[in-house]
Every structure is written in structure tokens, then in C-alpha cells.
Protein backbone atom coordinates (compact mmCIF):
# COMPACT_ATOMS: atom_id res chain seq x y z
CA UNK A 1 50.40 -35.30 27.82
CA UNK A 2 53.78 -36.90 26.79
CA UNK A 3 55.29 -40.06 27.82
CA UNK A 4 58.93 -40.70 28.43
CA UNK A 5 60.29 -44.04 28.48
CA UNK A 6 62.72 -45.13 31.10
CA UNK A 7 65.53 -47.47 30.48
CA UNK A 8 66.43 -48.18 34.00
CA UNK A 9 62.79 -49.50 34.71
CA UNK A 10 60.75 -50.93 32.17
CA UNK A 11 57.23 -49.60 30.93
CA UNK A 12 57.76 -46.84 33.24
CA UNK A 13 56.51 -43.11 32.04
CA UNK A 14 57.10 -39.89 33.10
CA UNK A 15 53.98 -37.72 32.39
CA UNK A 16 54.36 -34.35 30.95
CA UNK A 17 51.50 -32.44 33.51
CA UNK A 18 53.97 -34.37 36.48
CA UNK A 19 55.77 -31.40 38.03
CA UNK A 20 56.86 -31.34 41.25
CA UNK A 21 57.61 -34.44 43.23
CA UNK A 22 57.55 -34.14 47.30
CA UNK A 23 59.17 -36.87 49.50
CA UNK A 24 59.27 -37.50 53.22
CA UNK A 25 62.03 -37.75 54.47
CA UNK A 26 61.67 -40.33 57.61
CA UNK A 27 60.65 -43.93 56.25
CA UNK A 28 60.82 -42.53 52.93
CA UNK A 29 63.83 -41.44 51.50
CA UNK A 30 65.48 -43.23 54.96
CA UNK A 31 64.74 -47.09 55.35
CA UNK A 32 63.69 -47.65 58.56
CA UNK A 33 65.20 -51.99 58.41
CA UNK A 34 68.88 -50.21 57.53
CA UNK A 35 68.70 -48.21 61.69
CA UNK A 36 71.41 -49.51 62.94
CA UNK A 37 70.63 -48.05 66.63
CA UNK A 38 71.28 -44.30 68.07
CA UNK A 39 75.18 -44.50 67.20
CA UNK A 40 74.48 -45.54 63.87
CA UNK A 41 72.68 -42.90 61.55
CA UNK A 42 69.55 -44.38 58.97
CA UNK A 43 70.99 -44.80 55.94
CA UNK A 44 68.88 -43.98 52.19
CA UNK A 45 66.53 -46.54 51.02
CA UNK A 46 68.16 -48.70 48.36
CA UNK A 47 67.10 -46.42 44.44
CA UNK A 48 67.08 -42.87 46.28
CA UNK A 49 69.88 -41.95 44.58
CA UNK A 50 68.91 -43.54 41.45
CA UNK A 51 64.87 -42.42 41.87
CA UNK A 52 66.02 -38.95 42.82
CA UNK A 53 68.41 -38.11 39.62
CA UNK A 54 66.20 -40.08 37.17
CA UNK A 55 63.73 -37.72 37.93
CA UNK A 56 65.39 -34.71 37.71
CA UNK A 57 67.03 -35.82 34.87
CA UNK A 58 63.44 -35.54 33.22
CA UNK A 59 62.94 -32.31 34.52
CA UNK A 60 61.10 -33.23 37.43
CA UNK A 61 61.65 -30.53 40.45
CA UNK A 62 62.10 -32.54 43.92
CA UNK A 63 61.06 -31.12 47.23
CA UNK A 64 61.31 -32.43 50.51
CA UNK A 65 58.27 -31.92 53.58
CA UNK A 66 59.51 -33.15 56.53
CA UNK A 67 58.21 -32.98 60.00
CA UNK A 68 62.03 -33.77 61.16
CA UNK A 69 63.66 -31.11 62.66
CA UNK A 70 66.88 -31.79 61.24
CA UNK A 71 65.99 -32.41 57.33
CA UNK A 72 68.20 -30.27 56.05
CA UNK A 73 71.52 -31.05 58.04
CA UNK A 74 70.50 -35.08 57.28
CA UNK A 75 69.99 -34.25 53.59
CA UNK A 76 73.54 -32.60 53.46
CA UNK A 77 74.90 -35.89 55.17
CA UNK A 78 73.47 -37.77 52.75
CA UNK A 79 74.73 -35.51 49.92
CA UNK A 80 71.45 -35.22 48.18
CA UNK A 81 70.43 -32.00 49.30
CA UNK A 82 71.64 -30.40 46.07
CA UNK A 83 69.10 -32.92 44.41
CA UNK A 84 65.68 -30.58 45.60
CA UNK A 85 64.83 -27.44 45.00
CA UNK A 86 62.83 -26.72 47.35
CA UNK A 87 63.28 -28.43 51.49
CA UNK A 88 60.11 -27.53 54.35
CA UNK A 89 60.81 -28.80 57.70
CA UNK A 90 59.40 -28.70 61.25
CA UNK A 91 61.35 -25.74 62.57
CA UNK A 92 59.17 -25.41 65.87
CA UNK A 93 58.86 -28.77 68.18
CA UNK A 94 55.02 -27.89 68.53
CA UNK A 95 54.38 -27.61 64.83
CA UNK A 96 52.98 -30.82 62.94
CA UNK A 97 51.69 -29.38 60.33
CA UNK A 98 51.88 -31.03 57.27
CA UNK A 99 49.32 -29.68 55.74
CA UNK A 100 50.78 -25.92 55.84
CA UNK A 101 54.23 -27.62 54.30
CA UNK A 102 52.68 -28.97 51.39
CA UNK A 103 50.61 -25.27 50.96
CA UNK A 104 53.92 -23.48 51.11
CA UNK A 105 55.75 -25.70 49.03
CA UNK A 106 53.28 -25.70 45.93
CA UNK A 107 52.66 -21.53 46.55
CA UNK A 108 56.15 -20.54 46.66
CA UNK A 109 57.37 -23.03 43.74
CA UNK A 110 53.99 -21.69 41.98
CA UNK A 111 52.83 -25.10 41.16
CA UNK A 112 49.75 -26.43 40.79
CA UNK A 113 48.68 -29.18 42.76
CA UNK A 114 47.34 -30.96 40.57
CA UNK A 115 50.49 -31.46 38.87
CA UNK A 116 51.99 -32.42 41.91
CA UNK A 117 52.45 -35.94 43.92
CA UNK A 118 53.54 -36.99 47.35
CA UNK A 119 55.28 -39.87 48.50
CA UNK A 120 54.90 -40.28 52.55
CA UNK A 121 54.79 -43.17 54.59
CA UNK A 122 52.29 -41.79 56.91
CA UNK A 123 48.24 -42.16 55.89
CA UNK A 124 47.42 -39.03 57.20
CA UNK A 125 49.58 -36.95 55.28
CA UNK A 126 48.77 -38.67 52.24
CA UNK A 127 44.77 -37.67 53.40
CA UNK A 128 46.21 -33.97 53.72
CA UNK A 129 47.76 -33.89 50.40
CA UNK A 130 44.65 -35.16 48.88
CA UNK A 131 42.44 -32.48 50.79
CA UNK A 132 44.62 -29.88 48.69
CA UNK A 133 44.14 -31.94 45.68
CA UNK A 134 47.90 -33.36 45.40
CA UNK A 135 48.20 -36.58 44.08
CA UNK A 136 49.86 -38.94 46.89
CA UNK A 137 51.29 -42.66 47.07
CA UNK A 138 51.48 -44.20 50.54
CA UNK A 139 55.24 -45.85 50.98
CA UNK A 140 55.68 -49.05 53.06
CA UNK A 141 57.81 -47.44 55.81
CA UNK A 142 59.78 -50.49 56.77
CA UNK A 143 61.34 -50.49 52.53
CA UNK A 144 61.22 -46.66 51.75
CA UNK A 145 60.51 -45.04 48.22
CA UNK A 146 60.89 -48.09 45.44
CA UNK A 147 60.30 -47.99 42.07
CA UNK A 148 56.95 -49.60 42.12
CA UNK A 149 55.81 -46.39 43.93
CA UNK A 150 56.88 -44.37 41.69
CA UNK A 151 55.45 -46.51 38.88
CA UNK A 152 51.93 -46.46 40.91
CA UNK A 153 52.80 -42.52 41.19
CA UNK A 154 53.28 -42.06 37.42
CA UNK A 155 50.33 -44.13 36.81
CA UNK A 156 48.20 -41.96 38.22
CA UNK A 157 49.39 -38.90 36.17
CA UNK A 158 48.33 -41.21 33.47
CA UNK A 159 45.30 -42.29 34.11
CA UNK A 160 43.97 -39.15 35.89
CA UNK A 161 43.31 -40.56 38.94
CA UNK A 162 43.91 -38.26 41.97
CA UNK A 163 43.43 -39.34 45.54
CA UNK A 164 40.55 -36.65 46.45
CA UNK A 165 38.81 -38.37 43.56
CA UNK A 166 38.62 -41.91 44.88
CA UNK A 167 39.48 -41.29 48.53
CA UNK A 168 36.41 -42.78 50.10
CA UNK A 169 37.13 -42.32 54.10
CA UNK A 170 38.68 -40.28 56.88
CA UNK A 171 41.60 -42.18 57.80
CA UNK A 172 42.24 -43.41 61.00
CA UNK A 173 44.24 -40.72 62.91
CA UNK A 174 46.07 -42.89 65.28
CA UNK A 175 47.04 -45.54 62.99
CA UNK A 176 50.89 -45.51 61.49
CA UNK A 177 50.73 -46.34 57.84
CA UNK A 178 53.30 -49.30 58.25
CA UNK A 179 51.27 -51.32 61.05
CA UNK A 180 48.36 -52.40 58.28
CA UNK A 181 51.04 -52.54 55.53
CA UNK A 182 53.78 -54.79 56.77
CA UNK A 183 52.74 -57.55 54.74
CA UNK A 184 52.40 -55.44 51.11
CA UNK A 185 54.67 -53.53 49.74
CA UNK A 186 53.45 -50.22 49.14
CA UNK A 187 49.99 -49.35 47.67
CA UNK A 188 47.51 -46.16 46.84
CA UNK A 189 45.10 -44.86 49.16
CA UNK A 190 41.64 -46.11 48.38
């Protein structure tokens, strides 16, 4: 495994065996604290743009797996849709299926998962991702995707940890991710 060293943020690596990086779009990629209520469209969290390019710039591929039924038109808005190469979204308003996403995503990119990593604000998706052996980094939904989860992401590459490895219980299905996590700012499943 090679390391690449970042300028824009200090001590921070991009592993060779690190693939093919999935994001979420609600929460995620959007920061919830930027709504400005239903005239007012969510707006990116603050290093998207930066987060997203760095990365391809390494040769990172980017895919989006969104249960949002509108993921595509929203990434166009945003004018980052040319940034991924690969976008799954809820095309049915009965399917929540994450699960199936993340399948199709790694199959038809032919990727490994284990050279693969998820960043979602939801618990349960990150539990999913694991169950297929995808790495996964749980995102504080009220900042979006920052750095330090993509440090903690990297990390992980590096050290060889993978969430089905030290992912010790079923999560709690009707608990949002952000309600336990206000007060931190993003962290790993343990």
C-alpha cells in the first residue's frame, strides 16, 4: 500500500487499496444547519467541493447512494454531478433499500468491497455497508462530510480496520444517527 500526502490537509493519506468512495447525499454531502426552509434549497456542506475533487484528483472514483428520489436532478443543481461516476437512487417511493444500492454499486463498478468506504449519516446504513464488508464512517448529520471523516476514513485503509471487524452490536433501528451525536463531531462505528 502507498501513501499520498495531501497539502490541503496535513498528515492526511490516501491509501493505494482505497477505491471507490460512496457518499449520501442527504446530511452528507447537504448540511442540514445551511436549510433555509421549503423555498430555500440545502446548500453543500462547507469542503464538498474541495473533498470531492481532492479525491478524484488521486484517482479515487466517487459514487453517490441515495435514498432521495431526486439525487440526480439535486446533484446537477449543485454542479457536482460530473464529479461521480457512478449515482444509485430511490427510484420507487416503497424502496429503502440501501443495502441493494451499495450491492449494485460495487457489482457494476466491479469493485471490491473491501476497497471500498461509505460515508452516511445514518447508523443503519453504515451497519449495512459493514454486513457487505465495506468500510463505513458515520457523518454528524447536522455538519455533513468534513475532513476529519475522511481522515478517520483513510485511517482505516491504513490500519486495516473494517467495520464488520470491530462492529460489536445490531444497531438500534429506530434511532437517527444525529440524535446521540449532536454533541461530537463525527466518529466510527464501534
Amino acid at each position: 500500500m502507498t501513501c499520498t500526502p495531501i497539502p490541503i490537509y496535513q498528515n492526511l493519506c490516501i491509501p493505494s487499496d482505497c477505491k471507490l468512495v460512496i457518499f449520501d447525499l442527504d446530511d452528507t454531502l447537504r448540511d442540514r444547519k445551511l436549510y433555509l426552509g421549503p423555498k430555500h434549497k440545502q446548500q453543500l456542506s462547507k469542503h464538498v467541493i474541495d473533498i470531492l475533487l481532492f479525491l478524484r484528483m488521486y484517482g479515487v472514483e466517487l459514487a453517490v447512494a441515495s435514498l432521495h428520489m431526486e439525487a440526480d436532478r439535486e446533484l446537477k443543481m449543485y454542479k457536482v454531478k460530473d464529479c461521480f461516476r457512478y449515482i444509485e437512487y430511490r427510484k420507487d417511493r416503497y424502496d429503502w433499500n440501501k443495502l441493494n444500492m451499495l450491492k449494485k454499486i460495487t457489482t457494476d463498478m466491479s469493485i471490491d468491497p473491501q476497497h471500498v468506504i461509505l460515508f452516511d449519516d445514518n447508523k443503519l446504513h453504515c451497519y449495512e455497508a459493514a454486513q457487505l464488508g465495506i468500510r463505513s464512517v458515520l457523518v454528524n448529520p447536522n455538519y455533513g462530510i468534513t475532513w476529519q471523516d475522511i481522515r478517520k476514513g483513510m485511517n482505516m485503509f491504513i490500519t486495516g480496520r473494517n467495520n464488520s471487524t470491530i462492529l460489536t452490536k445490531t444497531p438500534d433501528w429506530n434511532t437517527h444517527a444525529g440524535i446521540k451525536l449532536q454533541r461530537r463531531h463525527s466518529c466510527i462505528i464501534f
